[in-house]
Protein backbone atom coordinates (compact mmCIF):
# COMPACT_ATOMS: atom_id res chain seq x y z
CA UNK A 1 -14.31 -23.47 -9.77
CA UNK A 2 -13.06 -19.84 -9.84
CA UNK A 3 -10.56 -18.54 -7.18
CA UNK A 4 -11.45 -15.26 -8.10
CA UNK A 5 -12.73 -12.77 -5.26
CA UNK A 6 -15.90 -10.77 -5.90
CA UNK A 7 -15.62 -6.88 -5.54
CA UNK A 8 -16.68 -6.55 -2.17
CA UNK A 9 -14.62 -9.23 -0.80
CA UNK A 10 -11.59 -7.95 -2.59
CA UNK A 11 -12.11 -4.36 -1.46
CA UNK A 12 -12.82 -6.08 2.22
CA UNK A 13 -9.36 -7.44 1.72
CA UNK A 14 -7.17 -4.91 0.59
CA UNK A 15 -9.02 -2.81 3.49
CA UNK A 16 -7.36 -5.49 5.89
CA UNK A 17 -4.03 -4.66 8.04
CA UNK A 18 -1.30 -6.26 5.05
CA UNK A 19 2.19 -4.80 4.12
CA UNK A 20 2.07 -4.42 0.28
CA UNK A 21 4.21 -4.69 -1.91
CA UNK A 22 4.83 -1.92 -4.42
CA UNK A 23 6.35 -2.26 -7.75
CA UNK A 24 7.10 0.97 -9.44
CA UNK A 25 8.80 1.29 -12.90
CA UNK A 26 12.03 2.14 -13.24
CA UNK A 27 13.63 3.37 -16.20
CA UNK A 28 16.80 1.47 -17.60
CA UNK A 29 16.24 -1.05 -14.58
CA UNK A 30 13.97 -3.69 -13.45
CA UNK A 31 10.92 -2.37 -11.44
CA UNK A 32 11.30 -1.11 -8.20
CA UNK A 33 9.73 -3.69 -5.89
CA UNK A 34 9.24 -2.56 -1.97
CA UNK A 35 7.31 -3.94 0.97
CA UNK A 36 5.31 -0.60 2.12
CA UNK A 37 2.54 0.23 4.59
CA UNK A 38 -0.51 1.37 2.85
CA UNK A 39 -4.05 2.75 3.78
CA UNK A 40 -7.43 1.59 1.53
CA UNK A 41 -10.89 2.02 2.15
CA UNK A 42 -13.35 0.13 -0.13
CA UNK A 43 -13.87 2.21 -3.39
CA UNK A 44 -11.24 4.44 -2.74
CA UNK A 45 -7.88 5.38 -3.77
CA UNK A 46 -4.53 3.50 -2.11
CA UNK A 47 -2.52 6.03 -0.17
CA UNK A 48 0.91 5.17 1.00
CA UNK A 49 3.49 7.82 2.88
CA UNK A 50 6.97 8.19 1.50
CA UNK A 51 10.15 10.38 1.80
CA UNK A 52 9.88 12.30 -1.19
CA UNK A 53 13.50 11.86 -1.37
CA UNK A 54 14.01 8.13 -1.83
CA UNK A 55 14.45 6.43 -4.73
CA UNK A 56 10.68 4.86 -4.20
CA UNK A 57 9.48 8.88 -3.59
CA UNK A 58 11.29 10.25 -6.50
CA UNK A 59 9.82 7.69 -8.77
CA UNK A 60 5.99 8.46 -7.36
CA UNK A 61 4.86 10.81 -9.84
CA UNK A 62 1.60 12.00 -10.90
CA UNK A 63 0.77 9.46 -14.00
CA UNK A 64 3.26 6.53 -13.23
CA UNK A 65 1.44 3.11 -13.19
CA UNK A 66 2.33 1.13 -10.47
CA UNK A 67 1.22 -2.42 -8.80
CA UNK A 68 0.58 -3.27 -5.16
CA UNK A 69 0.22 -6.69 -4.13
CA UNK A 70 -1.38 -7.32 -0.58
CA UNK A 71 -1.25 -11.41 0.59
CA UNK A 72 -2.57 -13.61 3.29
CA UNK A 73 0.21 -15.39 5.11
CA UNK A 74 -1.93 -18.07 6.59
CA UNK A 75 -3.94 -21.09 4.82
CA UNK A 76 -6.28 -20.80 2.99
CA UNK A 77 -3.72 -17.90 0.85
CA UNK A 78 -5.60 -15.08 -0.19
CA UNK A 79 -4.22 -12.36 -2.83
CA UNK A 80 -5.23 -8.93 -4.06
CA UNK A 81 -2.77 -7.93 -6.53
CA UNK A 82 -4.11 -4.00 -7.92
CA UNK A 83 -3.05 -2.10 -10.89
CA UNK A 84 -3.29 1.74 -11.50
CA UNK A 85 -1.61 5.29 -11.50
CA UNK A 86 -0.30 7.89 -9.34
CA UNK A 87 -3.21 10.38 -9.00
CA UNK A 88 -1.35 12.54 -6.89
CA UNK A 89 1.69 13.05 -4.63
CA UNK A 90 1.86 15.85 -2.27
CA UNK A 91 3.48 16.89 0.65
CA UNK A 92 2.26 14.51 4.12
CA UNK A 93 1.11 16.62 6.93
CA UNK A 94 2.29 14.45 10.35
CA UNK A 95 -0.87 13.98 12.34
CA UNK A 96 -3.35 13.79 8.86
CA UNK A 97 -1.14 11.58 7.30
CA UNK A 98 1.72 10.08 8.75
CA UNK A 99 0.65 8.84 12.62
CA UNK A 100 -2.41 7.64 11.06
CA UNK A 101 -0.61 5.39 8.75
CA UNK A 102 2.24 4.38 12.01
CA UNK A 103 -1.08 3.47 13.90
CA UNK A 104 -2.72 1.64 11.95
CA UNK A 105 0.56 -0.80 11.75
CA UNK A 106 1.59 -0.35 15.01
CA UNK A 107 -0.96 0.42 17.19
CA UNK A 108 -1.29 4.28 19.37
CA UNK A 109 1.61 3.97 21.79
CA UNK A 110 4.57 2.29 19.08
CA UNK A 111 3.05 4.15 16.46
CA UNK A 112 3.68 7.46 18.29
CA UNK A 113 6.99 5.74 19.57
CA UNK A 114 8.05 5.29 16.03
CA UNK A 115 6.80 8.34 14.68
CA UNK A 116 8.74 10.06 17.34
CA UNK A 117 12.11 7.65 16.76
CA UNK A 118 11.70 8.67 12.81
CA UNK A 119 10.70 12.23 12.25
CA UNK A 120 14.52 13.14 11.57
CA UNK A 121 15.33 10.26 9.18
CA UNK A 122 14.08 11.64 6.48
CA UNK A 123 16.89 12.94 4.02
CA UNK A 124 15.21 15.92 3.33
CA UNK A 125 12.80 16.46 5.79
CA UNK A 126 9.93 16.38 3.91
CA UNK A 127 6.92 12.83 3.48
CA UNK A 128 4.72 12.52 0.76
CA UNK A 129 1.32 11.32 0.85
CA UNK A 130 0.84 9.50 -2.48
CA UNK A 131 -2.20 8.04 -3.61
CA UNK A 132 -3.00 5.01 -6.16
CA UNK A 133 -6.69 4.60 -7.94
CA UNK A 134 -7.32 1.20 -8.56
CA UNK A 135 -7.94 -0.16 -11.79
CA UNK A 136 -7.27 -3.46 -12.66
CA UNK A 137 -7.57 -6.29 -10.14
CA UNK A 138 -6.58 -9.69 -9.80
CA UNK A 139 -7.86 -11.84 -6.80
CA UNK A 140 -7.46 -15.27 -5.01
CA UNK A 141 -8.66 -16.50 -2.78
CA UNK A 142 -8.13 -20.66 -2.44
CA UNK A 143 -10.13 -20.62 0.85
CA UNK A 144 -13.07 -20.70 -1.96
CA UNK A 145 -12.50 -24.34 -3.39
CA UNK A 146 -10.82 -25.76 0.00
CA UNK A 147 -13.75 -24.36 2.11
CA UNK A 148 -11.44 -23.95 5.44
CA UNK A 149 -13.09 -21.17 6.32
């Protein structure tokens, strides 16, 4: 029996609220491997929102191939793990970009609360909006031979 989730369900998935996790290559050094918050909508590109400054911003260029795994963390486990490049990074604007992405994790009121706690932690002052086109998938989903759902 295959495990393996069809293309709508896996699109369904990564659509779902999940924190990723991004791997990014990093020269000389093991990938760079991050829990992030991340936006999706089905046959679309991943977007994420980064200081530009970081060491997970600075290595978010245009062309780097990068990984994002999103999991269930309830039985039956569920896993979309996605494979692709950097299409493009540009400056975030706050209220296209950046309270979106706080509201969808946190809901309107702690998303603005955190939005409000965090605008001056930024080294440099200055998010970027980076987006990811999917290209290779791998999917699981055990739910599909245990049939708990």
């Amino acid at each position: 029996m295959s495990h393996a989730m069809t293309k709508p369900e896996r699109e369904a998935f990564l659509a779902e609220l999940h924190v990723g996790v991004l791997s990014i290559p990093d020269a000389g050094r093991g990938p760079l491997s991050v829990p992030i918050w991340y936006a999706y909508e089905p046959g679309g590109e991943i977007r994420i929102v980064t200081d530009r400054a970081s060491r997970k911003g600075r290595l978010l260029e245009p062309g780097v191939r990068v990984s994002l795994v999103a999991q269930s963390e309830a039985i039956p486990y569920r896993y979309v793990s996605v494979e692709g490049p950097v299409v493009s990074a540009a400056r975030a604007d706050l209220e296209r970009d950046v309270r979106p992405m706080a509201h969808r994790y946190l809901g309107r009121e702690l998303g603005d609360q955190y939005v409000a706690a965090t605008s001056g932690d930024r080294t440099d002052g200055e998010s970027v909006v980076v987006a990811i086109r999917p290209e290779r998938w791998l999917t699981v989903d055990y739910g599909k031979e245990f049939a708990t759902r």
